[in-house]
Protein backbone atom coordinates (compact mmCIF):
# COMPACT_ATOMS: atom_id res chain seq x y z
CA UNK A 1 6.13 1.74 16.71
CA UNK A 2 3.37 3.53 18.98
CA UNK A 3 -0.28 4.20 17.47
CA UNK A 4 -1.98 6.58 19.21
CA UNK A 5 -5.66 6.58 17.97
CA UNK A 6 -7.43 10.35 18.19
CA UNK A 7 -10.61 10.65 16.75
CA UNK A 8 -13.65 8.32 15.65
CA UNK A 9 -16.29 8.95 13.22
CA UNK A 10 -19.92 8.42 14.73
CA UNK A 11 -21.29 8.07 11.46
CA UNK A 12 -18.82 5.45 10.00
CA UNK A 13 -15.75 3.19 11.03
CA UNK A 14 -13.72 5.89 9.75
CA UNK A 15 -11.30 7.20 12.58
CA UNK A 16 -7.98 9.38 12.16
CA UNK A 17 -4.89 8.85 14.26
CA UNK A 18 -0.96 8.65 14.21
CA UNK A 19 1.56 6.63 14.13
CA UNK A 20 5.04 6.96 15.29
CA UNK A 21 8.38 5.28 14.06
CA UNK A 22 12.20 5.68 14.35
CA UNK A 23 11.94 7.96 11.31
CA UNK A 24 8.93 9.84 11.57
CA UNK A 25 5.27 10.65 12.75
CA UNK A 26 2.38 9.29 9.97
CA UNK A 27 -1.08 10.65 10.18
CA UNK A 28 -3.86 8.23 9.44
CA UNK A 29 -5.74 7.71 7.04
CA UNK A 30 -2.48 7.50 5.18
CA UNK A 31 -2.08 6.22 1.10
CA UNK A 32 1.95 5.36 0.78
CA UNK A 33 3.51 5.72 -2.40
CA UNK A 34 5.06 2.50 -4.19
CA UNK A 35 8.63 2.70 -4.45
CA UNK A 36 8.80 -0.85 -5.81
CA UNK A 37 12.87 -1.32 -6.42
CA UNK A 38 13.69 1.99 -3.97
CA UNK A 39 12.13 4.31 -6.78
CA UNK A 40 8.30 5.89 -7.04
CA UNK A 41 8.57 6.21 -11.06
CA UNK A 42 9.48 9.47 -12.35
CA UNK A 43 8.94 11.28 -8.85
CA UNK A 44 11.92 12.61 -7.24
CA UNK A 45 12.52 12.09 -3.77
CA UNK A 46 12.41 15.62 -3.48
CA UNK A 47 8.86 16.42 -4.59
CA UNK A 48 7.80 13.43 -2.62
CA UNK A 49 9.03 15.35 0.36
CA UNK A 50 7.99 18.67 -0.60
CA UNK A 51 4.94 19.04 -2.74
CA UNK A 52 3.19 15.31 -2.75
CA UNK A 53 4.04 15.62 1.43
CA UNK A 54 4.62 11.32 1.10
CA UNK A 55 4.82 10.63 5.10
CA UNK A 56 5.19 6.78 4.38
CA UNK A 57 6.19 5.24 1.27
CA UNK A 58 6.85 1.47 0.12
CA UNK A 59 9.37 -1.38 -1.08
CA UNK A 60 8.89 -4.30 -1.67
CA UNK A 61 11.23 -7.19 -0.72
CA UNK A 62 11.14 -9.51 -3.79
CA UNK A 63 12.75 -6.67 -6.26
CA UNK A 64 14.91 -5.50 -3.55
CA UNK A 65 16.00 -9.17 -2.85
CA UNK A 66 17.06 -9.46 -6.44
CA UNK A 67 18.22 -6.16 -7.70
CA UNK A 68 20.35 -4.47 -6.13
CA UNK A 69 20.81 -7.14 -4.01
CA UNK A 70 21.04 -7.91 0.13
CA UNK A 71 24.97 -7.47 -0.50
CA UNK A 72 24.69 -3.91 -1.78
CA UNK A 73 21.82 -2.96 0.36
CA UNK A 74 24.06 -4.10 3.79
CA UNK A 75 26.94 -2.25 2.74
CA UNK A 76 24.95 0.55 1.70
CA UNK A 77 23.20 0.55 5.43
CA UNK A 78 19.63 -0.28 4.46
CA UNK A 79 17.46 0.85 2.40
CA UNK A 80 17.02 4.66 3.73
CA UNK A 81 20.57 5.39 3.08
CA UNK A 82 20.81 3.93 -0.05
CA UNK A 83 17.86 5.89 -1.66
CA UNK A 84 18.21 8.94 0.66
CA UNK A 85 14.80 9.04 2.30
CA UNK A 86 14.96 10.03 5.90
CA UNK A 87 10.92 9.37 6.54
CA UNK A 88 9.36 5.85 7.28
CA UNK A 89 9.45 2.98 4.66
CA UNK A 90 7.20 -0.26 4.52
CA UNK A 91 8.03 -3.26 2.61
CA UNK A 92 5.56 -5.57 1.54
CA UNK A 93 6.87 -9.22 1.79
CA UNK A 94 7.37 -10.20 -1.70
CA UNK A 95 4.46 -12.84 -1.18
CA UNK A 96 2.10 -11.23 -3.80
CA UNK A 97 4.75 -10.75 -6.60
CA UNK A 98 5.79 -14.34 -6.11
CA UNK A 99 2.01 -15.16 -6.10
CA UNK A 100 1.88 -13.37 -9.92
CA UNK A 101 4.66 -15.48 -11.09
CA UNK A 102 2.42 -18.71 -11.71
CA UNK A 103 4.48 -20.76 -14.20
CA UNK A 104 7.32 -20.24 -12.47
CA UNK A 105 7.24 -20.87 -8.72
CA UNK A 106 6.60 -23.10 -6.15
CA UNK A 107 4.11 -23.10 -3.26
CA UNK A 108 4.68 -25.77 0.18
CA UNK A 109 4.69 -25.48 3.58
CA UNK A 110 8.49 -25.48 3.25
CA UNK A 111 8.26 -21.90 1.56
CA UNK A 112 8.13 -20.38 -2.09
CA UNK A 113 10.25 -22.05 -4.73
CA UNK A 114 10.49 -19.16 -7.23
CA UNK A 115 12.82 -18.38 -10.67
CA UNK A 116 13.43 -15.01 -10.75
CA UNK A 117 12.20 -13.00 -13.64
CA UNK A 118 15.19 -10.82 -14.64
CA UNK A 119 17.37 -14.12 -15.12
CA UNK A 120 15.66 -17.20 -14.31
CA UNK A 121 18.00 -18.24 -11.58
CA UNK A 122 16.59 -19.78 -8.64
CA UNK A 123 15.52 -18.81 -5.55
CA UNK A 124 12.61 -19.15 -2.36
CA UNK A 125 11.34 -17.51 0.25
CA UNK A 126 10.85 -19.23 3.51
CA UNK A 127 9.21 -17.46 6.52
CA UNK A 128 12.50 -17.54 8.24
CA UNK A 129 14.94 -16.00 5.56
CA UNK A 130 12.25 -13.35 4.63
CA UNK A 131 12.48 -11.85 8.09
CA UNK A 132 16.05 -12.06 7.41
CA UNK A 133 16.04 -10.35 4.13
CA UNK A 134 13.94 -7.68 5.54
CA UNK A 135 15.98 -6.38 8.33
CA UNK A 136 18.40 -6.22 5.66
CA UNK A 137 16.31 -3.78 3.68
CA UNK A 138 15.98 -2.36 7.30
CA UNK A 139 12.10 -0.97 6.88
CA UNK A 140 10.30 0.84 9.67
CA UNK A 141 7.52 -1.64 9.03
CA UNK A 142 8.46 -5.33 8.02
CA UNK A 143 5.07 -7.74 6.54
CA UNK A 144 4.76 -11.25 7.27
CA UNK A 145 5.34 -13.89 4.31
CA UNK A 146 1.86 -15.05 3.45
CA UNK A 147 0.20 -16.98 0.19
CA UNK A 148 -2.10 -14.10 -1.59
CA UNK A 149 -5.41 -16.38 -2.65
CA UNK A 150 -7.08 -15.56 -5.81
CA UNK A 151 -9.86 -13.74 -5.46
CA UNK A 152 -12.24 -16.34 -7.20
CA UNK A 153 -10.78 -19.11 -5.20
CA UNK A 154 -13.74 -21.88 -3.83
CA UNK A 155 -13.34 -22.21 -0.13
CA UNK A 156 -11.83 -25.33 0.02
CA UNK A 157 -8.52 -23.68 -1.71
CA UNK A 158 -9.04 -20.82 0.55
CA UNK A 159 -8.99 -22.74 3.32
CA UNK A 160 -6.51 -24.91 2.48
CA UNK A 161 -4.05 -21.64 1.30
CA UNK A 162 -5.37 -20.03 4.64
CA UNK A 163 -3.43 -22.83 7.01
CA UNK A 164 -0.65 -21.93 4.82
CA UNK A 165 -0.33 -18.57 5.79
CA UNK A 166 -0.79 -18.79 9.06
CA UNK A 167 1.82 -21.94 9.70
CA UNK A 168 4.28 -19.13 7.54
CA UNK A 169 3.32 -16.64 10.30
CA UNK A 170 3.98 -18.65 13.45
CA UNK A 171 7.16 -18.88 12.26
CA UNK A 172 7.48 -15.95 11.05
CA UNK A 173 6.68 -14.36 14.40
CA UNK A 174 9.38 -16.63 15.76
CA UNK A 175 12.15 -15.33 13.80
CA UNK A 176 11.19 -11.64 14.11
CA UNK A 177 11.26 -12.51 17.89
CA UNK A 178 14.65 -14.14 17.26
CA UNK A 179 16.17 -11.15 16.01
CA UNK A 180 16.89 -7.88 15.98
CA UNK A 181 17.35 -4.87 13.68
CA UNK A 182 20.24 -4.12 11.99
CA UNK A 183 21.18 -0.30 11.68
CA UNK A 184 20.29 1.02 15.04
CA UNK A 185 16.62 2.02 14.46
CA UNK A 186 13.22 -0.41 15.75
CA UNK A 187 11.17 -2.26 13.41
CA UNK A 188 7.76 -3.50 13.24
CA UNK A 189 6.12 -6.28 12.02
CA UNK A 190 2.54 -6.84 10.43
CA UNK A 191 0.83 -10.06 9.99
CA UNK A 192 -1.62 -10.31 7.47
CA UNK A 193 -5.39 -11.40 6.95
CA UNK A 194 -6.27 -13.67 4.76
CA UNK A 195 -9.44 -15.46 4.24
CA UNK A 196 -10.53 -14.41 0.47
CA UNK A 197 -13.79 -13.71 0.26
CA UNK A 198 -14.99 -16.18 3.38
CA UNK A 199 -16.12 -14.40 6.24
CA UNK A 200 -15.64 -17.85 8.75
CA UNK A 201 -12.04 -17.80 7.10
CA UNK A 202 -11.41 -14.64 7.60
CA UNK A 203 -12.46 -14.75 11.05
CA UNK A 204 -10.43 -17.63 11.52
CA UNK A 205 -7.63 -15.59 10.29
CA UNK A 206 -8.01 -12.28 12.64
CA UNK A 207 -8.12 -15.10 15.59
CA UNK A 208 -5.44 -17.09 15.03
CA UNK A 209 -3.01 -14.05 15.04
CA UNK A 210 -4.17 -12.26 17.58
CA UNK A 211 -3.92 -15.40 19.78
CA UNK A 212 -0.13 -15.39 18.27
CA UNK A 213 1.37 -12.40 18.75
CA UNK A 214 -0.77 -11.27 21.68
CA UNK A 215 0.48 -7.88 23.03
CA UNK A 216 3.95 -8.08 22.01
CA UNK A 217 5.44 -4.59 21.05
CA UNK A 218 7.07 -5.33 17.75
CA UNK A 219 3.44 -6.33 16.23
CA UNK A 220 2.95 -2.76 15.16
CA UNK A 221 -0.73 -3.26 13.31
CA UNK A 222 -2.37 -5.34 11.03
CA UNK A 223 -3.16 -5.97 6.90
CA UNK A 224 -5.71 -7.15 5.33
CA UNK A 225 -4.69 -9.17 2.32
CA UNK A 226 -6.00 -11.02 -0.44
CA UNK A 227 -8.31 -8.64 -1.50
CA UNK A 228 -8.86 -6.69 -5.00
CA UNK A 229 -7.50 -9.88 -6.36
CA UNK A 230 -10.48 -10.32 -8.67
CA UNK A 231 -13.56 -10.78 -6.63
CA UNK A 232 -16.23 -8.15 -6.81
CA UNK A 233 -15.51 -4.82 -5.60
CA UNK A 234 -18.45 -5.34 -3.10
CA UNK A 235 -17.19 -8.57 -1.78
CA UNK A 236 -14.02 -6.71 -1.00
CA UNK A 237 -16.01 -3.87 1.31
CA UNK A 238 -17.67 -6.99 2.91
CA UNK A 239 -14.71 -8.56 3.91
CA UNK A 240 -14.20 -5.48 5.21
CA UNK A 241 -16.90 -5.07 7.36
CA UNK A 242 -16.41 -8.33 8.97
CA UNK A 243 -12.47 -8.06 9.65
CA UNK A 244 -11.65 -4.64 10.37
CA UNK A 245 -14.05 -4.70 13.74
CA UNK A 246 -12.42 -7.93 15.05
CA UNK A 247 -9.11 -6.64 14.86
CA UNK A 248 -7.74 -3.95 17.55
CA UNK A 249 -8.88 -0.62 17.84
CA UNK A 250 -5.12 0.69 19.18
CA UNK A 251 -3.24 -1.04 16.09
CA UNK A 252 -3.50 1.00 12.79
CA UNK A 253 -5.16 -1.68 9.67
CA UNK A 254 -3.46 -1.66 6.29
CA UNK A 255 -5.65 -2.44 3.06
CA UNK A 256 -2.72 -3.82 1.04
CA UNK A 257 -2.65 -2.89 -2.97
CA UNK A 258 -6.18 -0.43 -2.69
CA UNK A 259 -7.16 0.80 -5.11
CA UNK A 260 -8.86 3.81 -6.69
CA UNK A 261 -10.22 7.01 -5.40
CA UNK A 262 -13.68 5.64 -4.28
CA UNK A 263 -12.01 2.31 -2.99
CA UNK A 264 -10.28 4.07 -0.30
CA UNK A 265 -12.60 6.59 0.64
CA UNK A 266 -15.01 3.46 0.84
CA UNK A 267 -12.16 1.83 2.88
CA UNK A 268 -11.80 4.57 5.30
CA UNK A 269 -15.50 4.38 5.90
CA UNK A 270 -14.92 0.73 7.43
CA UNK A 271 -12.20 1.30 9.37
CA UNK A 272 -9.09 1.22 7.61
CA UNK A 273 -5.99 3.65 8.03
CA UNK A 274 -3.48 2.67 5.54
CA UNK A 275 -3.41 2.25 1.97
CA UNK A 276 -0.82 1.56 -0.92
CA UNK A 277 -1.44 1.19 -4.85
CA UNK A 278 0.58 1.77 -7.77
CA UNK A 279 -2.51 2.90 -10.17
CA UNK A 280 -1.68 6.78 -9.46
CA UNK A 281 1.65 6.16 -11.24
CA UNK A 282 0.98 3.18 -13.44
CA UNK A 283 -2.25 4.99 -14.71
CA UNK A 284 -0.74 8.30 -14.90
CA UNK A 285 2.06 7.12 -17.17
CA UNK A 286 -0.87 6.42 -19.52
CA UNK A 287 -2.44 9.63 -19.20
CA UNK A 288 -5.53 9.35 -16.41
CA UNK A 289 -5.59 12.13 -14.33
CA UNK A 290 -7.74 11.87 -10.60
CA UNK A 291 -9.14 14.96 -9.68
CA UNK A 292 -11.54 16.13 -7.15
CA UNK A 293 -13.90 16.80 -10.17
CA UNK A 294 -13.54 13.16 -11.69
CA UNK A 295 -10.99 11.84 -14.02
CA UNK A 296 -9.36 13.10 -17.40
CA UNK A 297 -7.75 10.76 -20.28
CA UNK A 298 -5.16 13.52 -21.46
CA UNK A 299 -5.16 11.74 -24.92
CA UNK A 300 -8.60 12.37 -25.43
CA UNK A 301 -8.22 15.33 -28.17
CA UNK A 302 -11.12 17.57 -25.98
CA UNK A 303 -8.00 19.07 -24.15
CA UNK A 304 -5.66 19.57 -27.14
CA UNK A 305 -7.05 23.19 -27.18
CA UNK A 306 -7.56 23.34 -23.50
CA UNK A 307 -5.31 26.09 -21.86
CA UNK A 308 -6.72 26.37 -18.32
CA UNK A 309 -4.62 25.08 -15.71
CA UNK A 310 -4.17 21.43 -15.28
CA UNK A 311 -5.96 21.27 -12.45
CA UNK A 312 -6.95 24.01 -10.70
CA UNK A 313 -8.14 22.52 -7.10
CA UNK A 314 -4.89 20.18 -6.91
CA UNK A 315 -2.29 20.88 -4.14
CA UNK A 316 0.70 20.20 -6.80
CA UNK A 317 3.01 22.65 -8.41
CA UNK A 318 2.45 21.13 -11.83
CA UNK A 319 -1.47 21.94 -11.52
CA UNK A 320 -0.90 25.27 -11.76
CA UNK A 321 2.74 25.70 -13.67
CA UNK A 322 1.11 23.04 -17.11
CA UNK A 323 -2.26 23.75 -18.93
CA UNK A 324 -4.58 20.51 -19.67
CA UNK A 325 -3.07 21.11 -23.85
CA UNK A 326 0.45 20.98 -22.81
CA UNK A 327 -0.03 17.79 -20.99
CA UNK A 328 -2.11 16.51 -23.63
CA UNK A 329 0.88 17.21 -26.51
CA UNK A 330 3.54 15.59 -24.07
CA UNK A 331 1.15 12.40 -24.45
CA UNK A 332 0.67 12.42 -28.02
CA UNK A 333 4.53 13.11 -28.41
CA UNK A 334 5.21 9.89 -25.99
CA UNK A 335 7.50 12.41 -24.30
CA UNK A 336 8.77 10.80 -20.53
CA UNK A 337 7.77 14.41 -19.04
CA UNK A 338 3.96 13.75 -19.64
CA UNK A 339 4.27 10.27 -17.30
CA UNK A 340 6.21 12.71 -14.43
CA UNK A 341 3.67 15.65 -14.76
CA UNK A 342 0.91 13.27 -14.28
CA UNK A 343 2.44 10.96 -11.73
CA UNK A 344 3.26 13.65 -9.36
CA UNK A 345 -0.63 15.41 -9.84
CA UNK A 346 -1.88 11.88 -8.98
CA UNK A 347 -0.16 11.28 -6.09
CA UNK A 348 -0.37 14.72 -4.70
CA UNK A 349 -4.10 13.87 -5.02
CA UNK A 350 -4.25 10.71 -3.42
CA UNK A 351 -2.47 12.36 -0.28
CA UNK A 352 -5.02 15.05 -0.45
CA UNK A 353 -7.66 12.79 -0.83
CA UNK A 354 -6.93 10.99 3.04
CA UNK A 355 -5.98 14.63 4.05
CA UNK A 356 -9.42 15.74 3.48
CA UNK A 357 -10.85 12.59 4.71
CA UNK A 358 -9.04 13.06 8.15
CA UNK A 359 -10.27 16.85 7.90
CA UNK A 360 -14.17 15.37 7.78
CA UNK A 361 -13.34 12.74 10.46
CA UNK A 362 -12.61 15.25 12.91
CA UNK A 363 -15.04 17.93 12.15
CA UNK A 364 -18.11 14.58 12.19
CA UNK A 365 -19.10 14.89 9.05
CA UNK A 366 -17.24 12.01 7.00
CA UNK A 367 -20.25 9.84 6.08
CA UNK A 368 -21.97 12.83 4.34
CA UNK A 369 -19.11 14.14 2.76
CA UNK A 370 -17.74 10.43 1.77
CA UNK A 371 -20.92 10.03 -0.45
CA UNK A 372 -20.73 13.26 -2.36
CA UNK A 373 -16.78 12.71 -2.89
CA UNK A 374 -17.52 9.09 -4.09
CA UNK A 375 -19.92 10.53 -6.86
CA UNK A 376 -17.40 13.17 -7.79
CA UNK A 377 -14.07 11.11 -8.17
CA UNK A 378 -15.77 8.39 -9.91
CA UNK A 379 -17.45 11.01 -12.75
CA UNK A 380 -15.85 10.85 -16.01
CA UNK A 381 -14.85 14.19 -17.92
């Protein structure tokens, strides 16, 4: 994986630049689509292609790991082949899913005892077998095992879950080095920063992996974790501010699980390129709509009379093809085509959202036109 950084914004961190794989070019700043089990919800892969223009999306290697299974993922030839998506794929490590499932797993320096929540049988993650399980899945872009700290966490825990995660890493790194991809194609590993809401930690963090994994070629870039896990949105943005400029400027930086509309934009502004979240499908299925203008609840009975087009600055078939009362019905009928409709608007935005942000970046004007978006996505309707 080669990044090739191209422009910087003198008003900002914000910079634009592009990133190469064994399946395809991305352009940063880049928001990747959550296929969670091989699957972004009611999109098909076709529109993800052809009218949302998705050059990245996601797995994520605790759903894959249990259903369908490493079995049926090997025969099938990895995870490309077996949902037929020819661009590049990132799986997260399964270390934040495990991290939700509080009652039920298992946290030591061994790895992550874990019962799985479709059955209950058991099962854990060690740094080893998750580098293992991912070149199974066969992603363009594998992430390091790491313990996600609550957000509220006092720095003792922090600390304490910090020397976790970075123990998990070293060995980690080991294993990646150990071995090698499966179906004929490179892969690249990220490790993550952790740190919660510490700045010392999360110093701490950046250094001890850069002093790991050096300049070795399969360390593609690097994620910041542990973050919009329940501190304050502007503890997030300074935890930010103190990572993102200790880490390398030729390595693109992933802001794992962010967020909404302003998040990113406020993201970009400190120097991050990559972004995943689920809330453009998870809150389209119950009917918000992001739009340049702000955001609609299509339950709210002010559009049952509304036949104007959905949206008429969006970059998606369905904003023009569905009025704002058609979508609004499909809601109040519970019919599955409302949660489609507005799943593929959302995400269509979100890619036009970091399209438009790299636009700005190049022409120097991103800090100016970052503050009017923020006010303008945020708005309520």
């Amino acid at each position: 994986m080669k990044f090739t950084l191209k422009t910087k914004d003198s008003g900002s961190g914000a910079r634009t630049g592009v990133f190469t794989t064994d399946h395809g070019q991305v352009q940063t700043p880049i928001f990747m689509p959550v296929g969670t089990v091989g699957s972004v919800k009611g999109v098909y892969h076709k529109d993800l292609r052809d009218d949302i223009d998705a050059e990245i999306i996601l797995g994520n290697t605790y759903h894959l790991y249990l259903r369908p299974g490493l079995d049926t993922l090997r025969k099938a030839g990895g995870l490309h082949r077996f949902e037929s998506w020819d661009r590049p794929i990132l799986t997260d490590s399964g270390g934040f899913q495990v991290f939700s499932l509080t009652k039920i797993r298992k946290i030591t320096e061994e790895g992550c005892k874990f019962s799985s929540h479709i059955d209950g049988s058991k099962h854990m993650f060690t740094p080893e077998n998750n580098v293992d399980i991912q070149r199974v899945i066969g992603s363009d872009i594998m992430m390091a095992l790491d313990e996600c700290c609550p957000g509220d966490a006092d720095e003792r825990y922090a600390a304490k879950s910090l020397r976790l995660t970075q123990g998990w890493l070293e060995r980690y790194f080991k294993r990646f080095c150990e071995t090698e991809p499966l179906y004929g194609y490179s892969q690249a590993m990220f490790p993550i920063i952790q740190g919660c809401v510490y700045p010392e930690l999360r110093k701490r963090a950046v250094d001890h992996a850069l002093n790991l994994v050096g300049d070795h070629p399969g360390v593609g870039g690097f994620a910041v974790g542990g973050l919009a896990v329940g501190e304050p949105t502007e503890e997030m943005y300074r935890m930010l501010e103190v990572t993102c400029p200790l880490l390398p400027e030729d390595k693109p930086r992933y802001l794992m699980g962010v967020g909404t509309p302003a998040n990113i934009l406020e993201g970009i502004a400190r120097g991050i390129d990559m972004f995943d979240c689920v809330m453009p499908t998870r809150n389209g299925r119950n009917g918000m709509l992001f739009t340049w203008n702000g955001i609609m609840n299509m339950r709210n009975a002010k559009w049952q009379d509304d036949f104007s087009p959905l949206d008429p600055a969006g970059t998606s078939f369905v904003d023009s093809e569905y009025s704002k009362a058609y979508l609004h019905h499909l809601f109040v009928a519970k019919e599955m085509f409302a949660a489609m409709i507005a799943s593929e608007h959302n995400l269509a935005f979100y890619l036009d959202l970091v399209r438009q942000a790299r636009l700005h970046i190049e022409a120097g004007d991103f800090a100016s036109w970052k503050e009017a978006a923020v006010r303008k996505v945020t708005a309520r309707l």
